[in-house]
C-alpha atoms as a PDB file:
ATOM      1  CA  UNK A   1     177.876 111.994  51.632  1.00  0.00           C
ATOM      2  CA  UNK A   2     176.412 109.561  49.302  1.00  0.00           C
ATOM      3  CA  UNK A   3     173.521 108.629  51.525  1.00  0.00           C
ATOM      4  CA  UNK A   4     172.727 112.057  51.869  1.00  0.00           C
ATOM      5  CA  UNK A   5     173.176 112.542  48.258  1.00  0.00           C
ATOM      6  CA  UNK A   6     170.560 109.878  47.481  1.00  0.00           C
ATOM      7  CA  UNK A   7     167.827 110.895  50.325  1.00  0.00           C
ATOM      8  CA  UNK A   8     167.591 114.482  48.607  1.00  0.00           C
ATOM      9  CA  UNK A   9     167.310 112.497  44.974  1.00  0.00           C
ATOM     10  CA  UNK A  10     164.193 110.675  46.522  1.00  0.00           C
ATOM     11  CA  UNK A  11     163.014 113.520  48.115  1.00  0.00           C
ATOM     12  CA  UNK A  12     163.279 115.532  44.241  1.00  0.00           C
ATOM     13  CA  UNK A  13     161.247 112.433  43.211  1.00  0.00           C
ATOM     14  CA  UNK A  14     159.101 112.014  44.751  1.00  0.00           C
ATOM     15  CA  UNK A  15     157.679 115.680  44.873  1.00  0.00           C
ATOM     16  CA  UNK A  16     158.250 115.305  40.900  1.00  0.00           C
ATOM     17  CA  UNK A  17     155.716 112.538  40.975  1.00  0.00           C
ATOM     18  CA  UNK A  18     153.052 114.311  43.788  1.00  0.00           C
ATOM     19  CA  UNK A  19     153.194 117.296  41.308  1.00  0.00           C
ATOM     20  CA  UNK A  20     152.729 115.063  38.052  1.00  0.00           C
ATOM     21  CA  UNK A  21     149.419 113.358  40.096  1.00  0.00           C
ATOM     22  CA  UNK A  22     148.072 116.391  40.930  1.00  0.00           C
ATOM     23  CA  UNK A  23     148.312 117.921  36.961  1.00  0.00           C
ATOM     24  CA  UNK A  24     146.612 114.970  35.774  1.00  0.00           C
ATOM     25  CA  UNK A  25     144.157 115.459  38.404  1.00  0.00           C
ATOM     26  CA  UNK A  26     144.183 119.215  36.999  1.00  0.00           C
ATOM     27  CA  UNK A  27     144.478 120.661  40.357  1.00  0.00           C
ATOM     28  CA  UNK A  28     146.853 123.665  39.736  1.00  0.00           C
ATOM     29  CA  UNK A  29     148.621 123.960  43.527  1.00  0.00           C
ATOM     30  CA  UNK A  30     151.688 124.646  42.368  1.00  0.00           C
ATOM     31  CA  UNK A  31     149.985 128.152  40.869  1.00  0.00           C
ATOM     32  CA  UNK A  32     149.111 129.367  44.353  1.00  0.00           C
ATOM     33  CA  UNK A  33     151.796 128.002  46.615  1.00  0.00           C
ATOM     34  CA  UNK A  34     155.299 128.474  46.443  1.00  0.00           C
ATOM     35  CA  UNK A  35     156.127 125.579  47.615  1.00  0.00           C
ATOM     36  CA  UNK A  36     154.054 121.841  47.947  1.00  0.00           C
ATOM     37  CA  UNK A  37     156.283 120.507  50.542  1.00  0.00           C
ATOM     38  CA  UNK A  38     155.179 123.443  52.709  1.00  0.00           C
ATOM     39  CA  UNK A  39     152.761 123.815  55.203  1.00  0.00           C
ATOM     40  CA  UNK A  40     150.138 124.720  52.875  1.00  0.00           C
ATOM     41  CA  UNK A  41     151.188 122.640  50.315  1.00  0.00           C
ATOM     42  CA  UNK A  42     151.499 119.445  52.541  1.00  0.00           C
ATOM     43  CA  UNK A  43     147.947 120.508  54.537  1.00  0.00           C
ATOM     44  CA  UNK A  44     146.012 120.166  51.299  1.00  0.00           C
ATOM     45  CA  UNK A  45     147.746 117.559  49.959  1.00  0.00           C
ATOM     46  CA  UNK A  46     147.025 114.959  52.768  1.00  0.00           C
ATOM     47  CA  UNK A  47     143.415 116.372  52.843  1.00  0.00           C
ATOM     48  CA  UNK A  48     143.496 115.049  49.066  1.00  0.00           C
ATOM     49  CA  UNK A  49     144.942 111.686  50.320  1.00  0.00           C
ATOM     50  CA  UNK A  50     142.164 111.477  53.131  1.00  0.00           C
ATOM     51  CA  UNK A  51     139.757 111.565  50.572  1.00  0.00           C
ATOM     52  CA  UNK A  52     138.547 115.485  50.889  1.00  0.00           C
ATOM     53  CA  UNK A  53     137.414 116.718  47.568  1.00  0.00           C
ATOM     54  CA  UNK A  54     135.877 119.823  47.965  1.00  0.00           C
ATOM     55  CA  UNK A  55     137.314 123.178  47.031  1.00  0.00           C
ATOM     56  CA  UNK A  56     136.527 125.049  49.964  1.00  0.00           C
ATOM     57  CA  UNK A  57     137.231 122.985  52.105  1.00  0.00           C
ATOM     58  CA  UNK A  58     140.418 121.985  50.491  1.00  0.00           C
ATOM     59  CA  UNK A  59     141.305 126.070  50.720  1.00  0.00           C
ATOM     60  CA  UNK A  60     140.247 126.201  54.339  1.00  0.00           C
ATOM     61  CA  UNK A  61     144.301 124.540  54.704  1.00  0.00           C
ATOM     62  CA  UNK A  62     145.612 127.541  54.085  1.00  0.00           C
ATOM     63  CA  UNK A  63     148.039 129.059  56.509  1.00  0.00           C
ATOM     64  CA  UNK A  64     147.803 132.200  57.653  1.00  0.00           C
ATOM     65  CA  UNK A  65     151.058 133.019  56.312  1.00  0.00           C
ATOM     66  CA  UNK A  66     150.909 131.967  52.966  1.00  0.00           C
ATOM     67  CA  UNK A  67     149.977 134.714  50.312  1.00  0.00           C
ATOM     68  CA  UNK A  68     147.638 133.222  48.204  1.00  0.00           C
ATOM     69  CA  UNK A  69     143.854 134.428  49.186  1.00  0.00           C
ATOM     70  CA  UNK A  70     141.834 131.842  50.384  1.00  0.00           C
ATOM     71  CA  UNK A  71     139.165 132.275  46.814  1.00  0.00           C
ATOM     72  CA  UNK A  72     142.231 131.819  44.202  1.00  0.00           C
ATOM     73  CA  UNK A  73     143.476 128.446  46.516  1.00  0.00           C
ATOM     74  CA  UNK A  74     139.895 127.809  45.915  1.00  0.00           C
ATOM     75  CA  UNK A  75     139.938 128.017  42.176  1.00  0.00           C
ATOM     76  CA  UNK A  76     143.394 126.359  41.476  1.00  0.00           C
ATOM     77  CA  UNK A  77     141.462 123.064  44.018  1.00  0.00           C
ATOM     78  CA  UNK A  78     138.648 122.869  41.300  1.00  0.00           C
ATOM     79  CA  UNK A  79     140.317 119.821  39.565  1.00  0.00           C
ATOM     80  CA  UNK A  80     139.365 116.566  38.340  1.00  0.00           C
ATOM     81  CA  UNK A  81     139.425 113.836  41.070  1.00  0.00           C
ATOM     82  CA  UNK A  82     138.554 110.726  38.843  1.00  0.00           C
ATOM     83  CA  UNK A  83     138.559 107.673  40.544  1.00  0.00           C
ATOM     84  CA  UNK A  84     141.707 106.374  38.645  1.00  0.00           C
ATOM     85  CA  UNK A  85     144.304 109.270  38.889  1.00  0.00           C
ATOM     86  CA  UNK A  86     143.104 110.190  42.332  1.00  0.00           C
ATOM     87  CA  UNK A  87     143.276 106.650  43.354  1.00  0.00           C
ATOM     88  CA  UNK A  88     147.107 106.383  41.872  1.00  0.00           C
ATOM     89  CA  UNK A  89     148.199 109.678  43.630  1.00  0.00           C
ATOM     90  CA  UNK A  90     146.858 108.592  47.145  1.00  0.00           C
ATOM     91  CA  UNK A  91     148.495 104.957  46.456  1.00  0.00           C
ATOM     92  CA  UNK A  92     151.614 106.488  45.983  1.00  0.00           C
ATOM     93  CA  UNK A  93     151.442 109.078  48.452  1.00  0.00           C
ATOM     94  CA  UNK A  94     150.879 106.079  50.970  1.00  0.00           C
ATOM     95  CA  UNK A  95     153.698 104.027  49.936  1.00  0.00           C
ATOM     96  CA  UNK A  96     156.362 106.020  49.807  1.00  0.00           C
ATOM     97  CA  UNK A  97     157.750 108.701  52.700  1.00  0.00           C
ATOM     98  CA  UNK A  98     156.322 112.403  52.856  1.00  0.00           C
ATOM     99  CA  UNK A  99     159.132 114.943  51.595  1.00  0.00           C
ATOM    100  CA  UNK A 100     159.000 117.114  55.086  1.00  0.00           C
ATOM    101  CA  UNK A 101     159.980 113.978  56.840  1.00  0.00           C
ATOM    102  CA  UNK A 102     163.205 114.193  54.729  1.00  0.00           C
ATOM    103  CA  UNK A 103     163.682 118.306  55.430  1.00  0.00           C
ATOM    104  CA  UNK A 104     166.102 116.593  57.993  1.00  0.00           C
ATOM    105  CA  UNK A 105     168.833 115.551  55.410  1.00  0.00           C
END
């Protein structure tokens, strides 16, 4: 139980820190997606990691399902991807385990 206990705690932080990265980058996901671990969420997020900074392109992620229209996913994507935050939020990203792979605890 404690094992279990401590994957979800990782899990919690580590989303705590991909959501910090991407409000300093001032990219306001979390607006238009209910959740970032999602498929959405996790679609635009490793687009951001691959280096993909455009808006639309960024929106074009989207799944079908979620709610959001694809023009306010577009707005909430206009952010500020200086080379420093960006570079700490991939670096981090990288290092550590994607939340979904977790979903299993």
């Amino acid at each position: 139980m404690r094992q279990r206990e401590s994957l979800i705690e990782d899990a919690a932080s580590h989303i705590q820190h991909m959501q910090k990265a991407l409000m300093q980058m001032n990219v306001q996901l979390h607006h238009v997606v209910t959740d970032i671990t999602g498929i959405t969420g996790m679609k635009i997020i490793r687009a951001i990691v691959a280096g993909i900074r455009d808006p639309k392109v960024l929106a074009e992620h989207r799944d079908r399902r979620c709610k959001s229209s694809l023009e306010t996913i577009e707005q909430a994507l206009i952010g500020n991807y200086g080379k420093s935050t960006s570079s700490r939020f991939v670096n981090h990203s990288i290092s550590t385990n994607s939340p979904d792979q977790d979903r299993g605890v």
